[in-house]
C-alpha atoms as a PDB file:
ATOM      1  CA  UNK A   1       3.882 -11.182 -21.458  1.00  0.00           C
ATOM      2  CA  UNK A   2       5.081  -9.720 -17.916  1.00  0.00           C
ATOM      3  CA  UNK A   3       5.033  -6.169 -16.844  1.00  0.00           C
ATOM      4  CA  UNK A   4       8.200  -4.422 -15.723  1.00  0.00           C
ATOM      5  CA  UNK A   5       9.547  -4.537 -12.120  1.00  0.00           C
ATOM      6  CA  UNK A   6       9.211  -2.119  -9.653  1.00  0.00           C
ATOM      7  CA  UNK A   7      13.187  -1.783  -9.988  1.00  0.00           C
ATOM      8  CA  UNK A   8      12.548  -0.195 -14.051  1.00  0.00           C
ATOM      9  CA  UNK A   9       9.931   2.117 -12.516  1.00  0.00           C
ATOM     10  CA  UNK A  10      12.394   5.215 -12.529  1.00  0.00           C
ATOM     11  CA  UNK A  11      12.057   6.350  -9.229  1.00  0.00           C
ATOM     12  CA  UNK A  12      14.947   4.930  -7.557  1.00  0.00           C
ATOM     13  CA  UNK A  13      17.653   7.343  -9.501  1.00  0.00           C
ATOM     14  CA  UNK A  14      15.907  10.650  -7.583  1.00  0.00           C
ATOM     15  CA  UNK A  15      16.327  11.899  -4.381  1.00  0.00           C
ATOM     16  CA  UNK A  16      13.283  12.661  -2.736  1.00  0.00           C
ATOM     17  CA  UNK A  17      13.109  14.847   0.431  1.00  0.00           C
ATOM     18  CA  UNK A  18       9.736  13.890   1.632  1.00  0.00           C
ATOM     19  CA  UNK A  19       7.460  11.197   0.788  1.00  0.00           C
ATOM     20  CA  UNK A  20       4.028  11.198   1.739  1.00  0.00           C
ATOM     21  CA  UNK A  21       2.607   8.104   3.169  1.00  0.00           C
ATOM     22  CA  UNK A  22      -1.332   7.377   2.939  1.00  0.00           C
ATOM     23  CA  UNK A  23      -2.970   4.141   4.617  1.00  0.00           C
ATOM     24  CA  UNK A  24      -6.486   3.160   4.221  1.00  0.00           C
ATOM     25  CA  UNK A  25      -7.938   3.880   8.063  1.00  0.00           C
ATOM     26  CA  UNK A  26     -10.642   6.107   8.945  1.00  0.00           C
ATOM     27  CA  UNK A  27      -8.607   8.950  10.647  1.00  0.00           C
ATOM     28  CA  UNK A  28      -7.847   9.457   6.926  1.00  0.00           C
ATOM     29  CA  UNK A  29     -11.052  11.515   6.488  1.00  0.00           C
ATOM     30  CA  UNK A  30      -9.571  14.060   9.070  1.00  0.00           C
ATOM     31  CA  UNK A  31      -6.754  14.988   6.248  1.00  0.00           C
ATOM     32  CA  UNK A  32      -6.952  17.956   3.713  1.00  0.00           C
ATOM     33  CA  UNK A  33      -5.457  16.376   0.648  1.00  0.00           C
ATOM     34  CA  UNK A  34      -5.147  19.945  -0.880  1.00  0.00           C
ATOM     35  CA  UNK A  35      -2.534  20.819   2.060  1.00  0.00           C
ATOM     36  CA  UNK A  36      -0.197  17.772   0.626  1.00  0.00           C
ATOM     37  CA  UNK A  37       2.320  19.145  -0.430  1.00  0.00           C
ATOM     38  CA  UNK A  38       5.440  16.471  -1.471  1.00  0.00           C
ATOM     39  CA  UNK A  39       7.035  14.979  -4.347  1.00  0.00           C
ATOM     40  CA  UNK A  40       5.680  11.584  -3.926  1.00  0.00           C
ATOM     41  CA  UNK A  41       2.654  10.178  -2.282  1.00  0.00           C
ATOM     42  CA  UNK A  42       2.682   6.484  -1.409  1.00  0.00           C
ATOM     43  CA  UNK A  43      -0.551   4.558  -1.101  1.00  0.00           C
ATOM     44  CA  UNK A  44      -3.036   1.455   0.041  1.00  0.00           C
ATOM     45  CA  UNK A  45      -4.878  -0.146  -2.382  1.00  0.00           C
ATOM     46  CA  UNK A  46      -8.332   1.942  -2.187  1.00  0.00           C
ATOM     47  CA  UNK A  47      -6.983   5.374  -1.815  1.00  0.00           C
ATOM     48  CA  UNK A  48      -7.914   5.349  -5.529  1.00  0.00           C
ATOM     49  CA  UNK A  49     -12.052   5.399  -3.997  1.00  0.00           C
ATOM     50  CA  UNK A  50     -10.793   8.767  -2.138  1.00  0.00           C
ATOM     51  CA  UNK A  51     -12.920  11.589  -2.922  1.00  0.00           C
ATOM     52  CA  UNK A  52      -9.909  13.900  -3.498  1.00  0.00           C
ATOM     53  CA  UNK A  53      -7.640  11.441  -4.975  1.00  0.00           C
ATOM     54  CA  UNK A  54      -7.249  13.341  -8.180  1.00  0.00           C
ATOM     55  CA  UNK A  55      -5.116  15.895  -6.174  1.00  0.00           C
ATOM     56  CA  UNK A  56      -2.816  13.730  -5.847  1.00  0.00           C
ATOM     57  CA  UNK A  57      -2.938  11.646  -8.454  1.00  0.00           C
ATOM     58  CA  UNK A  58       0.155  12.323 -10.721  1.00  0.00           C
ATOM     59  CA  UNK A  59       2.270  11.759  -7.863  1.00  0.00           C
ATOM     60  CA  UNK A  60       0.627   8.786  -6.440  1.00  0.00           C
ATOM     61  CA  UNK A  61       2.343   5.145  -6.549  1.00  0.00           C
ATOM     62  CA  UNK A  62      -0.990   2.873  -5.687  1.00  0.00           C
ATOM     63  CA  UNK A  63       0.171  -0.508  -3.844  1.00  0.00           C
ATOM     64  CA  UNK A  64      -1.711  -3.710  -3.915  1.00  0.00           C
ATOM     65  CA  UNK A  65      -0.181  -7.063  -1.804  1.00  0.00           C
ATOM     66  CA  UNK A  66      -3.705  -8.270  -0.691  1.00  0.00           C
ATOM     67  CA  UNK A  67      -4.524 -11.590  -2.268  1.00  0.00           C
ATOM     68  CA  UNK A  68      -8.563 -10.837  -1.956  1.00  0.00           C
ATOM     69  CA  UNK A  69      -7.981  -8.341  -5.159  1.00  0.00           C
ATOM     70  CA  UNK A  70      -6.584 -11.115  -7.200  1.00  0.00           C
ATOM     71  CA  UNK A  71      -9.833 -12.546  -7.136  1.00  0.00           C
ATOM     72  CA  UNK A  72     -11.852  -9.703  -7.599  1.00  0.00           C
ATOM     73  CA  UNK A  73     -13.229  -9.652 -11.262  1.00  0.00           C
ATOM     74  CA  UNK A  74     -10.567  -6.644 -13.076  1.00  0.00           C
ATOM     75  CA  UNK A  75     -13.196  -5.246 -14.791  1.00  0.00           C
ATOM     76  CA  UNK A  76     -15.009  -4.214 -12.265  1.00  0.00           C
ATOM     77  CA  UNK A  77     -12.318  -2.417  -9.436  1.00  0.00           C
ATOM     78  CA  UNK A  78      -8.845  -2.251 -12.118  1.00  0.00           C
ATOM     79  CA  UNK A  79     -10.608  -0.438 -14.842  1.00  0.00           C
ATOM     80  CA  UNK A  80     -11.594   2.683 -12.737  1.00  0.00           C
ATOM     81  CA  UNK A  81      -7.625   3.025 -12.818  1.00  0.00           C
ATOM     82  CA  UNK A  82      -7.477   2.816 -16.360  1.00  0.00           C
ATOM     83  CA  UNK A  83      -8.694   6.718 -15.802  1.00  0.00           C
ATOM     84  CA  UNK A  84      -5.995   7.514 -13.279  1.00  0.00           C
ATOM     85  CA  UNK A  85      -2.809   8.939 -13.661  1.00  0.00           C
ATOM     86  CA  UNK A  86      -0.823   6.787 -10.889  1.00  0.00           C
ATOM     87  CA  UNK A  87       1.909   4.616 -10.422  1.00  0.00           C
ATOM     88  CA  UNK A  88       0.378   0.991  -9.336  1.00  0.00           C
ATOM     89  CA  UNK A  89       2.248  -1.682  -7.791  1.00  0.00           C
ATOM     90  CA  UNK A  90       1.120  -5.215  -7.866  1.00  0.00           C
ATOM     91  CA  UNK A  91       2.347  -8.631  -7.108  1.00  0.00           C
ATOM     92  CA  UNK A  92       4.439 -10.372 -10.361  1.00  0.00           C
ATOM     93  CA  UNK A  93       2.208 -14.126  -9.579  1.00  0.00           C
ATOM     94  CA  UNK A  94      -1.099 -11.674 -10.599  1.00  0.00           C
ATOM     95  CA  UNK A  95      -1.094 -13.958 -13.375  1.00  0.00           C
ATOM     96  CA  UNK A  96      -4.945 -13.052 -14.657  1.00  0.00           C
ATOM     97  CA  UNK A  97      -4.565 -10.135 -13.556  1.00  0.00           C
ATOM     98  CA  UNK A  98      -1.499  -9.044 -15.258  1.00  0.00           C
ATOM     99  CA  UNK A  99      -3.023 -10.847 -18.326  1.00  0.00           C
ATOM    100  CA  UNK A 100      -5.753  -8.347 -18.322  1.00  0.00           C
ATOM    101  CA  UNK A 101      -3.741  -5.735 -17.957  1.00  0.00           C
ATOM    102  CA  UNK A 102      -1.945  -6.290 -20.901  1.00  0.00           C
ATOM    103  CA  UNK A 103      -4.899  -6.158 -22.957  1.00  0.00           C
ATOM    104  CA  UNK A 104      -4.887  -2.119 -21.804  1.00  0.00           C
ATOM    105  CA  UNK A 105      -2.105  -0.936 -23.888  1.00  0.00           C
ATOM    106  CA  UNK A 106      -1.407   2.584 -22.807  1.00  0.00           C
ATOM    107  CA  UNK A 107      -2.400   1.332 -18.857  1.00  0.00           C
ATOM    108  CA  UNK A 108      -0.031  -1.602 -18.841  1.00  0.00           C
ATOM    109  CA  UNK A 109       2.951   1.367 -18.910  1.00  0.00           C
ATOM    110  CA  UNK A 110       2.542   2.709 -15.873  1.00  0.00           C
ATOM    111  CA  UNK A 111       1.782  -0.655 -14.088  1.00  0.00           C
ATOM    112  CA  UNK A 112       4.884  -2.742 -12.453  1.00  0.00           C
ATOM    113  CA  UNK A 113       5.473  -5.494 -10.598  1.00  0.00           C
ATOM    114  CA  UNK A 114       7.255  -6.907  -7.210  1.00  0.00           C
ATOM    115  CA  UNK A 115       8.145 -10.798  -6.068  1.00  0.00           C
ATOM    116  CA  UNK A 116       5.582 -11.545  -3.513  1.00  0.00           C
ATOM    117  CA  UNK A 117       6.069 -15.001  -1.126  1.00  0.00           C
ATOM    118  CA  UNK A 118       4.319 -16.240   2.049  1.00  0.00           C
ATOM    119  CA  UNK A 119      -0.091 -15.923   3.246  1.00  0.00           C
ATOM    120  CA  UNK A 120      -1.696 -15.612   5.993  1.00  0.00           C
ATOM    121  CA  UNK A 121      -1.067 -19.021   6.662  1.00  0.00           C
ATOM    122  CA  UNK A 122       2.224 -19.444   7.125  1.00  0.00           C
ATOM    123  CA  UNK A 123       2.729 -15.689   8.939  1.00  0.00           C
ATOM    124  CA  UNK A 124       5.739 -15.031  10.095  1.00  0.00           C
ATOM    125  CA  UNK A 125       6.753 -11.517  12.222  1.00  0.00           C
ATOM    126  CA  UNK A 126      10.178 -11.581  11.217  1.00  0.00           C
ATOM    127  CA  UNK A 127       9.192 -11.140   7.305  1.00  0.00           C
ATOM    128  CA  UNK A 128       8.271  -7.697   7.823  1.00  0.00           C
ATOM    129  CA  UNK A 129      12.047  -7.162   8.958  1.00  0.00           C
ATOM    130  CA  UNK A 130      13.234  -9.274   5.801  1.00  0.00           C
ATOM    131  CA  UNK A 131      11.045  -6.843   3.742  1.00  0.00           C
ATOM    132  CA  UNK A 132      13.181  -4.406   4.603  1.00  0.00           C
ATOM    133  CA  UNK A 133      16.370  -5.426   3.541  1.00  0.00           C
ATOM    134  CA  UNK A 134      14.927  -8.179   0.600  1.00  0.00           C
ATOM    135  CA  UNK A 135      13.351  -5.534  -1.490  1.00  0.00           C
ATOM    136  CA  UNK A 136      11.757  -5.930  -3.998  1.00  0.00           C
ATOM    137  CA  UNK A 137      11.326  -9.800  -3.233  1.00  0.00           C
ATOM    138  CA  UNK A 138       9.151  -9.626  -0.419  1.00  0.00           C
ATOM    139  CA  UNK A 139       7.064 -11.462   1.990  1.00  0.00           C
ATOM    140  CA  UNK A 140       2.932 -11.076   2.641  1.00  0.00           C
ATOM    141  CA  UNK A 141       2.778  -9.750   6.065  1.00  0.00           C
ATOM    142  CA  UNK A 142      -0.577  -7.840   7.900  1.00  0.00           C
ATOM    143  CA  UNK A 143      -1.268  -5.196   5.620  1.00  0.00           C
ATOM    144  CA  UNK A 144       0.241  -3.997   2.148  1.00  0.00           C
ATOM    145  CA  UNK A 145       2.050  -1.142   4.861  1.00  0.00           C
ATOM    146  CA  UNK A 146       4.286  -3.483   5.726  1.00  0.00           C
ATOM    147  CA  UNK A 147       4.554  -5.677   2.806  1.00  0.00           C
ATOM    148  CA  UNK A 148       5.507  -3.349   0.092  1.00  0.00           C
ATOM    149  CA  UNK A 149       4.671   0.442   1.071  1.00  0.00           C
ATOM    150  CA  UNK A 150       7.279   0.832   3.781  1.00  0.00           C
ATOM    151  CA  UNK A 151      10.048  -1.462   2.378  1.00  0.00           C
ATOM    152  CA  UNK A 152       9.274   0.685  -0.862  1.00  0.00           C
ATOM    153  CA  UNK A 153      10.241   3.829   1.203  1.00  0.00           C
ATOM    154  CA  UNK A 154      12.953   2.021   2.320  1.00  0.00           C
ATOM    155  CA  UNK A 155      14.726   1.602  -0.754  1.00  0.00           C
ATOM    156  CA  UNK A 156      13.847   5.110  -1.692  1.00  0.00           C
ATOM    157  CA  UNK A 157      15.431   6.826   1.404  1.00  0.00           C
ATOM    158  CA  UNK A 158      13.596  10.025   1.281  1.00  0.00           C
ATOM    159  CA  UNK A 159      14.753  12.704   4.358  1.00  0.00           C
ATOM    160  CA  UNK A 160      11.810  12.524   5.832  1.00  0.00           C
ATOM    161  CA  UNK A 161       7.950  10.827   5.453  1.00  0.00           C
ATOM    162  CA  UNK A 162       4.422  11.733   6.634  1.00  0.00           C
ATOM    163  CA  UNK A 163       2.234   8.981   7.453  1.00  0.00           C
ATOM    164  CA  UNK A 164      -1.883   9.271   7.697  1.00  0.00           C
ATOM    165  CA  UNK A 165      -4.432   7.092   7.739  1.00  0.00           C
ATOM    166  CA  UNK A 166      -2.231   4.392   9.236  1.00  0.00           C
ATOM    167  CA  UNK A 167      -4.848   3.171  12.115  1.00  0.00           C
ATOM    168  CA  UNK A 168      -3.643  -0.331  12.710  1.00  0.00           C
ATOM    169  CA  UNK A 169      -7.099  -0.857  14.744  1.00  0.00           C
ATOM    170  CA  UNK A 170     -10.393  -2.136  13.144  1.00  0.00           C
ATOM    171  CA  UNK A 171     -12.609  -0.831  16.216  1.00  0.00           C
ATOM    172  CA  UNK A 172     -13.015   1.856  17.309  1.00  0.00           C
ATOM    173  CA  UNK A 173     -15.800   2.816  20.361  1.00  0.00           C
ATOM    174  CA  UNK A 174     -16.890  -0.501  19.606  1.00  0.00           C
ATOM    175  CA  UNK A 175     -17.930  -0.110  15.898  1.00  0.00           C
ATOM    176  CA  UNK A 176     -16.459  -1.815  12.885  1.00  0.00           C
ATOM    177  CA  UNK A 177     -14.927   0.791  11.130  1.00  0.00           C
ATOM    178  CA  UNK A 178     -11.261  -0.038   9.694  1.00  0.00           C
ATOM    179  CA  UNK A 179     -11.426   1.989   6.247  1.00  0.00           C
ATOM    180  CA  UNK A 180     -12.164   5.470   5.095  1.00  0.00           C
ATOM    181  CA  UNK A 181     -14.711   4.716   3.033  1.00  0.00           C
ATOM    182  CA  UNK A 182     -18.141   3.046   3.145  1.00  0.00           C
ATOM    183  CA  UNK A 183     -17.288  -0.738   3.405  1.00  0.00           C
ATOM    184  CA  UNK A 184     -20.167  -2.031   2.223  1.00  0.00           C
ATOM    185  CA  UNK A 185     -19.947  -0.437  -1.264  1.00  0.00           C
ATOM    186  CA  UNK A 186     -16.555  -2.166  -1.813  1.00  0.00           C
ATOM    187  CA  UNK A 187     -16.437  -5.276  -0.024  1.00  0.00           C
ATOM    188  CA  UNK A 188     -17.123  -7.134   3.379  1.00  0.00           C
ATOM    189  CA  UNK A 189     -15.264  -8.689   5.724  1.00  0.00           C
ATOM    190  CA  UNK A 190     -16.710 -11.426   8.143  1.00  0.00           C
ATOM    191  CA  UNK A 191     -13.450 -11.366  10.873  1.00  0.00           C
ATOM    192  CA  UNK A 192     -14.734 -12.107  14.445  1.00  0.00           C
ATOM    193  CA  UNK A 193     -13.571  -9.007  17.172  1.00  0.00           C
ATOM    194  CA  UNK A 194     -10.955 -11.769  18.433  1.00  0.00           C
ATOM    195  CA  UNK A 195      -9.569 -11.996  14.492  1.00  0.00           C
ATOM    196  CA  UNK A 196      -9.540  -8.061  14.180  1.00  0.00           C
ATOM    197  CA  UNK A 197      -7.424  -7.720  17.010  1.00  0.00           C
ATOM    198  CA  UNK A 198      -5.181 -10.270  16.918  1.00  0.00           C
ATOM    199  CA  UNK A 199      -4.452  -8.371  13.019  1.00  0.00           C
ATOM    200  CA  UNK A 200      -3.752  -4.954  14.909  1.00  0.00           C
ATOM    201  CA  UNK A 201      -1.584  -6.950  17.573  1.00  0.00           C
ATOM    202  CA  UNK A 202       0.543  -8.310  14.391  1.00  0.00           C
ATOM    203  CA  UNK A 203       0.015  -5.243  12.497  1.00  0.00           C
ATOM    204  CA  UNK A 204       1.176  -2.951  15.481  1.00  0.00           C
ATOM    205  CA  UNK A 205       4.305  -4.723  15.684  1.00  0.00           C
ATOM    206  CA  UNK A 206       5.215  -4.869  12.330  1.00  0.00           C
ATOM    207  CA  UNK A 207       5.586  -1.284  11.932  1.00  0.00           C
ATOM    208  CA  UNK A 208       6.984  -0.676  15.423  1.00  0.00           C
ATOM    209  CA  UNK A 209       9.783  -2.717  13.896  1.00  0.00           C
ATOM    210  CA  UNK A 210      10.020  -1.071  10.322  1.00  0.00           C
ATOM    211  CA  UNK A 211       9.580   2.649  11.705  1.00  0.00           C
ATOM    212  CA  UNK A 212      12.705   1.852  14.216  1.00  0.00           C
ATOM    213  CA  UNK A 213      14.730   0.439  11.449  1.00  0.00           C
ATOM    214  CA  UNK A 214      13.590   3.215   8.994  1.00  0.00           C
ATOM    215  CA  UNK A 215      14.806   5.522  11.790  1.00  0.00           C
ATOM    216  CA  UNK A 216      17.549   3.862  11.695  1.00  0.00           C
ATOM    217  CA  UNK A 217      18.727   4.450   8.126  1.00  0.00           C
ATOM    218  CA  UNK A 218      18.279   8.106   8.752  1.00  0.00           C
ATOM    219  CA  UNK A 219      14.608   8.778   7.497  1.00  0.00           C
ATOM    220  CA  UNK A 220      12.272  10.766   9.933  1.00  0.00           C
ATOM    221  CA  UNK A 221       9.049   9.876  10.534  1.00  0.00           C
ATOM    222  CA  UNK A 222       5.961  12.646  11.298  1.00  0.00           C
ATOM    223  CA  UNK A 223       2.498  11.313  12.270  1.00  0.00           C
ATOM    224  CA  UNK A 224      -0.282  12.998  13.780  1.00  0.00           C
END
């Protein structure tokens, strides 16, 4: 049994005049959720782990893209959503996955699905442009940003959109330190500095390209 696209979600029929964005870096720690104050928040993946992330919950659509979660065991990271009130966004070839979350009857409603191509392997910088316009059928790029969050904006066409937490840069003064929240509780990462940066060189230009073209079709962008 599949879960519904991201198309029969409901949110594409209402105008929204700003749309929150929230990425997964550490200048995230510097923002008071309490002073968000829009009609939809979009996230990355662990915002979930957020210690505030019940203020925000109800209007929260939670995006996944990264193929590392489709390995991790369901039962252990996608049940602590079964006791959240967000939208969650996940790739339709999930297949175990989406198996388990069929078992979770009243979860499963509030859980849809988008065509997701392409890996690390085979990166291209000119997907994150197709993204754009191919939406919902969409192409793995850096980050879940620029795979599904943005082009998800995209189709929405909000006035405006805030954007925190959005570092594109896994070092800072030296240190490791690409995530809000304590790494080590979650999961690690072995990528050498050379790896890490070559990411934020990609990653960089990737949303260079999507905030022009979002410009572009009339949506402003504020970012701190």
């Amino acid at each position: 049994m599949s879960l519904p696209s991201i198309i029969e979600a409901k949110i594409f029929g209402i105008e929204f005049s700003h749309i929150q964005i929230l990425g997964n870096g550490p200048s995230l720690k510097l923002l008071d959720f309490h002073k968000i104050n829009t009609e939809l928040v979009i996230g990355c993946n662990w915002l979930f782990l957020h210690k505030d992330f019940e203020v925000i919950d109800e209007n929260c659509i939670l995006c996944f893209s990264d193929p590392s979660f489709a390995k991790l065991n369901p039962s252990k990271w996608l049940a602590k959503l079964i006791y959240k009130n967000c939208k969650i966004l996940i790739p339709d070839n999930w297949h175990s996955i989406i198996n388990w979350i069929n078992l979770q009857k009243s979860f499963n409603e509030r859980v849809f699905t988008f065509g997701l191509s392409g890996s690390y392997k085979n990166y291209n910088l000119n997907d994150c442009k197709s993204n754009l316009v191919d939406f919902p059928s969409l192409k793995y790029t850096a980050s879940v940003m620029t795979t599904i969050c943005l082009p998800l904006v995209n189709k929405i066409n909000p006035n405006e959109i805030s954007i925190n937490g959005v570092d594109a840069n896994y070092f800072k003064n030296g240190k490791f330190d690409p995530y809000f929240f304590d790494l080590k509780e979650n999961h690690s990462y072995n990528h050498s500095r050379q790896e890490a940066e070559n990411w934020s060189i990609n990653f960089n230009r990737e949303l260079s390209w999507q905030f022009k073209n979002l410009k572009k079709n009339g949506i402003t962008i504020i970012s701190p």
